[in-house]
N, C-alpha and C. Protein backbone atom coordinates (compact mmCIF):
# COMPACT_ATOMS: atom_id res chain seq x y z
N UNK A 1 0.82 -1.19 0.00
CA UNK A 1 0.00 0.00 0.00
C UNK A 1 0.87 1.26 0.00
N UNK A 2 1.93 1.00 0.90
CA UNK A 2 2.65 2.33 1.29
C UNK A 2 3.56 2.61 -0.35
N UNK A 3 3.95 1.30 -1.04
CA UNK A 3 4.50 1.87 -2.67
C UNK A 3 3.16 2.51 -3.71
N UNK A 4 2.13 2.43 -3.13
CA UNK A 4 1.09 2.50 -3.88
C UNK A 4 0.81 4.35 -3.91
N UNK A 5 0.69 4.53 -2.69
CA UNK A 5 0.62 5.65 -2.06
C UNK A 5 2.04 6.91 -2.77
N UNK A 6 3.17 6.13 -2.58
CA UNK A 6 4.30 6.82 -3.12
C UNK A 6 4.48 7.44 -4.50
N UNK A 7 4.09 6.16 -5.50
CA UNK A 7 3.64 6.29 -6.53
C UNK A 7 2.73 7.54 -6.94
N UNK A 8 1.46 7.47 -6.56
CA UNK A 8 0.84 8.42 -6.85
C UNK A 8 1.63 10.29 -6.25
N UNK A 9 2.30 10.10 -5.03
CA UNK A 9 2.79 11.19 -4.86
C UNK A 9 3.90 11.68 -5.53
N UNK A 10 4.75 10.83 -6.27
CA UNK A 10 5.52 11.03 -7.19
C UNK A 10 5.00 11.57 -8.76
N UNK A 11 3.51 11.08 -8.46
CA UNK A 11 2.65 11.47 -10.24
C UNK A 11 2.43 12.42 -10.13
N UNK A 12 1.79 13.03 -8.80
CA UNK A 12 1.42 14.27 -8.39
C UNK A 12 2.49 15.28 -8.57
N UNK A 13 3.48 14.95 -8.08
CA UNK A 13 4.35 16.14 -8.06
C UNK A 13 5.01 16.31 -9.77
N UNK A 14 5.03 15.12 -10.51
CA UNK A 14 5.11 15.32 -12.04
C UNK A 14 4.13 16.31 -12.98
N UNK A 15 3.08 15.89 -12.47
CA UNK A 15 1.82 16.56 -12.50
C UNK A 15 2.12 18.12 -12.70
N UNK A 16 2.44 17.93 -11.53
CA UNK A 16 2.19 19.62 -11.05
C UNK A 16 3.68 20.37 -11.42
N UNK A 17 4.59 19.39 -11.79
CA UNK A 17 5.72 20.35 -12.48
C UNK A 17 5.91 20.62 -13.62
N UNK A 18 5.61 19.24 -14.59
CA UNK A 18 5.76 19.57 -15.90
C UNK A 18 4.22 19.83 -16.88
N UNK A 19 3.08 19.77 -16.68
CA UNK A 19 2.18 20.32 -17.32
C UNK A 19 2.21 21.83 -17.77
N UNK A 20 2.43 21.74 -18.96
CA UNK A 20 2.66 23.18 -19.46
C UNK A 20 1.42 23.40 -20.10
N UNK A 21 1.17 22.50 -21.20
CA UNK A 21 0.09 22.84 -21.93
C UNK A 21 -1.21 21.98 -22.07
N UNK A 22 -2.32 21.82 -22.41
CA UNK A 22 -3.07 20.36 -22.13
C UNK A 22 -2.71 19.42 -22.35
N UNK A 23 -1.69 19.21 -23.74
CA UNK A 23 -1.62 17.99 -24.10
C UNK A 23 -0.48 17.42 -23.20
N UNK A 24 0.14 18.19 -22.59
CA UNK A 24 1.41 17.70 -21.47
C UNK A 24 0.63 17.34 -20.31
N UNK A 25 -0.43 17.67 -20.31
CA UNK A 25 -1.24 17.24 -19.13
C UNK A 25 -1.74 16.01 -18.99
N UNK A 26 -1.92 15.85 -20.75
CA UNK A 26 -2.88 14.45 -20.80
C UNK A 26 -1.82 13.52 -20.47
N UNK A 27 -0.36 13.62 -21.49
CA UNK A 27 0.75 12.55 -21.43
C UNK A 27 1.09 12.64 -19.69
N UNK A 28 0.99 13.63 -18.67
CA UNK A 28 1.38 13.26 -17.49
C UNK A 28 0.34 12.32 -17.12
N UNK A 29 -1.27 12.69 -16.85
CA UNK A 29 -2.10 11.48 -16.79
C UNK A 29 -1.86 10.32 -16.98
N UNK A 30 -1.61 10.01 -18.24
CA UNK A 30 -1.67 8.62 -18.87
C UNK A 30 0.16 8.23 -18.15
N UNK A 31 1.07 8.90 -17.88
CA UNK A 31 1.90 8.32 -17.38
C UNK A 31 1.47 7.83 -15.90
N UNK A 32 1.18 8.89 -15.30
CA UNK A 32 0.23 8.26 -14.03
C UNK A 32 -0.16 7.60 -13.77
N UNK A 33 -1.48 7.08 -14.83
CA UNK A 33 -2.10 6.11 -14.73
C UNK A 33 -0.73 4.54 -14.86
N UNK A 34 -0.39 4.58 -16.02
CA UNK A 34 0.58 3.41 -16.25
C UNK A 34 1.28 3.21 -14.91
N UNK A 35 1.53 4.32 -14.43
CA UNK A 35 2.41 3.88 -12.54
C UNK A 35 1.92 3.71 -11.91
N UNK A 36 0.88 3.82 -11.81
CA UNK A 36 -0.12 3.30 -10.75
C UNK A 36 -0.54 1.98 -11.37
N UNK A 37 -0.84 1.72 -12.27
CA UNK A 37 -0.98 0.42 -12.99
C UNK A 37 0.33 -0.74 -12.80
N UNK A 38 1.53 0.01 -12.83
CA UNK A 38 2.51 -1.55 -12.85
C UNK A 38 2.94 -1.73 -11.45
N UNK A 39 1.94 -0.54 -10.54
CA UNK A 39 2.57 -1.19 -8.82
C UNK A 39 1.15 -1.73 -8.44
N UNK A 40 0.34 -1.81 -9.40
CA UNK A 40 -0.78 -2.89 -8.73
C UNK A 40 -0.97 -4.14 -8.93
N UNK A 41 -0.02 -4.25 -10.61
CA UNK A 41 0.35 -5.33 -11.33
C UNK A 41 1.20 -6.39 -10.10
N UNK A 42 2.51 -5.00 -9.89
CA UNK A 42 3.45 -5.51 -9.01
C UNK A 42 3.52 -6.33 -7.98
N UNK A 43 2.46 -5.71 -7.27
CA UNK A 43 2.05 -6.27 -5.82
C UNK A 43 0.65 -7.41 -5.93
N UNK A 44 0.53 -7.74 -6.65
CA UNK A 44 -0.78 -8.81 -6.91
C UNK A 44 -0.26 -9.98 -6.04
């Protein structure tokens, strides 16, 4: 849980640094999502 948690605070702070324009927004999303996706994969 606690890598799960990390994860997302690491997306967050990607998030919130490199979104410049929408479409940098979307590619941070969808990277997000994928990291949060291979530490749920991970931990199954």
């Amino acid at each position: 849980m606690r890598k799960i948690l990390a994860c997302i605070a690491i997306a967050g702070a990607v998030l919130v640094s490199a979104c410049n324009t929408v479409e940098g927004v979307g590619k941070d999303v969808s990277s997000a999502g994928d990291t949060v996706a291979n530490a749920a994969d991970d931990n199954k």
